[in-house]
Protein backbone atom coordinates (compact mmCIF):
# COMPACT_ATOMS: atom_id res chain seq x y z
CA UNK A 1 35.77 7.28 85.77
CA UNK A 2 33.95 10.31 85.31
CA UNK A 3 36.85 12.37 87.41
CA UNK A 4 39.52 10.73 84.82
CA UNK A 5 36.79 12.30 81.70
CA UNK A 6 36.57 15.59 83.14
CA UNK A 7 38.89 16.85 85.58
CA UNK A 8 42.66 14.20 84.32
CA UNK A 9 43.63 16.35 81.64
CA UNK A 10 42.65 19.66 82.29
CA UNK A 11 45.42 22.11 82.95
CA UNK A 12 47.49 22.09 86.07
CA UNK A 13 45.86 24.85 88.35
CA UNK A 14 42.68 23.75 87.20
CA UNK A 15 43.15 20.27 88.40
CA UNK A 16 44.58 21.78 91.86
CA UNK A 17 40.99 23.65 91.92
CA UNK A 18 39.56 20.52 91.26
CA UNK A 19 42.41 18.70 93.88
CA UNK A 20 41.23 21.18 96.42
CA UNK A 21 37.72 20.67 95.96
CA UNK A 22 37.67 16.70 96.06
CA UNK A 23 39.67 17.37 99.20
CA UNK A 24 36.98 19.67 101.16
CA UNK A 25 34.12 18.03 99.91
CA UNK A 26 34.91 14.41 99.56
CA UNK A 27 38.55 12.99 101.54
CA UNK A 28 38.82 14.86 104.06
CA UNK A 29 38.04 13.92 107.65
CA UNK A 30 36.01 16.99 107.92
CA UNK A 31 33.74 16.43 104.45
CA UNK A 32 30.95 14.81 106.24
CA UNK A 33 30.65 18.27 107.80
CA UNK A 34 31.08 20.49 104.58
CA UNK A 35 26.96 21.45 104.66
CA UNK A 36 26.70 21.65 108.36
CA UNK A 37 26.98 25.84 108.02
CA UNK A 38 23.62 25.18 106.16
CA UNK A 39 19.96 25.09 107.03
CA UNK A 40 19.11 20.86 106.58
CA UNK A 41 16.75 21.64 103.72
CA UNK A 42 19.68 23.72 101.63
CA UNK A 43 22.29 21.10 101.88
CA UNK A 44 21.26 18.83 99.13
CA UNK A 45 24.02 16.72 98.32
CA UNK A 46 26.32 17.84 100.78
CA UNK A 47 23.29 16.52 103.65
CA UNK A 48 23.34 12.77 104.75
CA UNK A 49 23.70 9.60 103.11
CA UNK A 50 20.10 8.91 102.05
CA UNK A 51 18.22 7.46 98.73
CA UNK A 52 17.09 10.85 97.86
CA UNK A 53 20.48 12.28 97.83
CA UNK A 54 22.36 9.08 95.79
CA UNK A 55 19.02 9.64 92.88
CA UNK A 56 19.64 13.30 93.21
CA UNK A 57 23.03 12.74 92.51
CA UNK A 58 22.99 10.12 90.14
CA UNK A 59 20.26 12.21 87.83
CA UNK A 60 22.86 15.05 87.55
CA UNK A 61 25.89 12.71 86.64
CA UNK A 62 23.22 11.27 83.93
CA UNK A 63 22.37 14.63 82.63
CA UNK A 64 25.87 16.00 82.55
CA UNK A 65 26.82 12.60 80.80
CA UNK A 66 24.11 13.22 78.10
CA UNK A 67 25.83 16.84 77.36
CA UNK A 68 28.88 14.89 76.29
């Protein structure tokens, strides 16, 4: 839903930025990877399924949602 607020009706090469990015960092077989090049502390969302990460990222979809 939030994807269909922001990103849906943006202009075409921005939604192939956006295309692209979804890809890397969320369907591709690799995206589970995307933070390995990092130290584990630095990866932040792009580490491990974990509660911290899901409140981490659920704070800054609240926030960004508040802007609106």
């Amino acid at each position: 839903m939030h994807a269909m607020m922001a990103v849906r009706d943006l202009p075409a090469a921005e939604k192939a930025g956006w295309r692209a990015w979804f890809e890397h960092y969320v369907f591709a077989d690799e995206a589970i990877a995307a933070g390995d090049h990092l130290p584990a502390p630095a990866r932040g969302v792009l580490g491990p399924a974990s509660q911290d990460r899901t409140e981490r990222i659920r704070g800054y979809l609240l926030k960004s949602l508040q802007r609106r």
